[in-house]
C-alpha atoms as a PDB file:
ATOM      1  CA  UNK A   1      97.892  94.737  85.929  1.00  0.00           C
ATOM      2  CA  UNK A   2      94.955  97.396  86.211  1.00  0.00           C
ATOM      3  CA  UNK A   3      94.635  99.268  89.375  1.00  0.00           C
ATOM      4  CA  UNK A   4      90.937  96.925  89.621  1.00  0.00           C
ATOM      5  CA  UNK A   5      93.261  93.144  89.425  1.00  0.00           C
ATOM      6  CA  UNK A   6      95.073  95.263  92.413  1.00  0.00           C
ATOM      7  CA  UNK A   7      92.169  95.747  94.327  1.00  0.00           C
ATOM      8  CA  UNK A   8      90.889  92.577  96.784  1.00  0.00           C
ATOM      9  CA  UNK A   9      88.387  91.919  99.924  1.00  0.00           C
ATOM     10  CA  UNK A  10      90.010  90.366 102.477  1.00  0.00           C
ATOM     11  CA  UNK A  11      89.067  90.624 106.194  1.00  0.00           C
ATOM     12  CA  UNK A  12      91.552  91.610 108.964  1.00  0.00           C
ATOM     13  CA  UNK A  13      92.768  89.041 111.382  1.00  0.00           C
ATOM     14  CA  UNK A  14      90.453  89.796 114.545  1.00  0.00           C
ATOM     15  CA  UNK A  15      92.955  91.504 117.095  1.00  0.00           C
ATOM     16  CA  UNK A  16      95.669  92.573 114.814  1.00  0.00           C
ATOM     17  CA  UNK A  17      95.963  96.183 116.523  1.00  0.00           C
ATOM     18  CA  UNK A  18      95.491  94.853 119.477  1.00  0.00           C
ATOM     19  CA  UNK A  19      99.338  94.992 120.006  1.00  0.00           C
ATOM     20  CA  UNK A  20     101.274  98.273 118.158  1.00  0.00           C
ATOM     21  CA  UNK A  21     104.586  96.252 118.225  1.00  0.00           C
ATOM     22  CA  UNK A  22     106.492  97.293 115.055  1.00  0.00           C
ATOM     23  CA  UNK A  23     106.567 100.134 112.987  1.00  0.00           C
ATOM     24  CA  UNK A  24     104.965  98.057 110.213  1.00  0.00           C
ATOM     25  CA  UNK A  25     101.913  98.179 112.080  1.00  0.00           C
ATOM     26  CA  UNK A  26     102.511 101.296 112.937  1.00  0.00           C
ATOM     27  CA  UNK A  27     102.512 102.696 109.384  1.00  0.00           C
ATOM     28  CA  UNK A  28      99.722 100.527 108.363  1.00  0.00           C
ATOM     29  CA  UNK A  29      97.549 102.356 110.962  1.00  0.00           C
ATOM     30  CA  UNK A  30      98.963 105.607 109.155  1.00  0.00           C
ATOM     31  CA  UNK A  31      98.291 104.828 106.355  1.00  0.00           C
ATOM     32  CA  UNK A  32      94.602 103.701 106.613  1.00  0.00           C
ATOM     33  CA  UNK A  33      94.393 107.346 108.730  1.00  0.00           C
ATOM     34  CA  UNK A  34      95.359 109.706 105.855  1.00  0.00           C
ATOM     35  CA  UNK A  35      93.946 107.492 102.488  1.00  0.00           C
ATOM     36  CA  UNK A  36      91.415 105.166 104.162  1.00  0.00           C
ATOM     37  CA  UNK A  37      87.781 104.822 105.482  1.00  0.00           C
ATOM     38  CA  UNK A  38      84.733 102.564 106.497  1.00  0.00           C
ATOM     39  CA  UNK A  39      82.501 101.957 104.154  1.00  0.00           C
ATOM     40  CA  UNK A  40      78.548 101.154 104.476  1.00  0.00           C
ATOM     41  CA  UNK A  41      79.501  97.321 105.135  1.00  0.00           C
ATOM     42  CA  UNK A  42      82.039  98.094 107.943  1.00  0.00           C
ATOM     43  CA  UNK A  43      84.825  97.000 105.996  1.00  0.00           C
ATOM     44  CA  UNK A  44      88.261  99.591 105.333  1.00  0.00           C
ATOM     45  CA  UNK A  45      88.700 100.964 102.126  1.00  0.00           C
ATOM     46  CA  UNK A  46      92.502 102.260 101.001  1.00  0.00           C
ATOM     47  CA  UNK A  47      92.311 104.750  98.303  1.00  0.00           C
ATOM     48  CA  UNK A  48      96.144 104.876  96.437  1.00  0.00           C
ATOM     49  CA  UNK A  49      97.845 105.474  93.508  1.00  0.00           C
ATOM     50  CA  UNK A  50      98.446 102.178  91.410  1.00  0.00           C
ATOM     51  CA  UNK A  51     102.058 103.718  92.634  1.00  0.00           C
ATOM     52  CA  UNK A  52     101.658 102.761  95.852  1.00  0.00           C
ATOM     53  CA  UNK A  53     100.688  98.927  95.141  1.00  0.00           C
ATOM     54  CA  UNK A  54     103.839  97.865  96.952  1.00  0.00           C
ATOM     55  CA  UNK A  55     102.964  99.597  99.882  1.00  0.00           C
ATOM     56  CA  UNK A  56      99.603  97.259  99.718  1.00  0.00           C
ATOM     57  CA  UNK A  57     101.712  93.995  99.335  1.00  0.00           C
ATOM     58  CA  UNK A  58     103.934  94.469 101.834  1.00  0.00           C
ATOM     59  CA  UNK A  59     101.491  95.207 104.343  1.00  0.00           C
ATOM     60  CA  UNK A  60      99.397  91.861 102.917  1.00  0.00           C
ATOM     61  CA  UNK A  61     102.326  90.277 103.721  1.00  0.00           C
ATOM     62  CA  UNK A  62     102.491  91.570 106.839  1.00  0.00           C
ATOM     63  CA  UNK A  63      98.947  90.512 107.963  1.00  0.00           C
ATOM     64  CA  UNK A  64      98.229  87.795 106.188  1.00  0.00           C
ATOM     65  CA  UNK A  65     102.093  86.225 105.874  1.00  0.00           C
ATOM     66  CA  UNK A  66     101.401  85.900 101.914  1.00  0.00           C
ATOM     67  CA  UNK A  67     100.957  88.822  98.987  1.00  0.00           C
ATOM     68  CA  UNK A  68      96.993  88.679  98.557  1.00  0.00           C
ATOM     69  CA  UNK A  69      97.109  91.481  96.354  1.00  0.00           C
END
């Protein structure tokens, strides 16, 4: 898989960190801190190293309860 086939728009349930209640979130919040930013649209970009793409389907699984990846 190229780093592009790992790379998917998907929008954020409304009122997801509403709540900080797990450390899942928590590091999801970190982790869009250090690598990520808005972009023109309003949307969150994640910059990673094709490395990292577990990091990106666990935290898919967190928010959306299935690897959209």
């Amino acid at each position: 898989m190229s780093m592009a086939d790992a790379i998917r728009r998907s929008q954020l349930k409304d009122g997801f960190f509403d709540k900080i209640d797990s450390s899942a979130k928590a590091a999801l919040l970190g982790l869009i801190a250090s690598d990520g930013h808005n972009n023109e649209t309003g949307g969150i970009v994640i910059t990673l190293q094709y490395g990292d793409v577990e990091y990106l389907k666990r935290f898919s699984n967190l928010i959306y309860g299935e690897d959209k990846t």
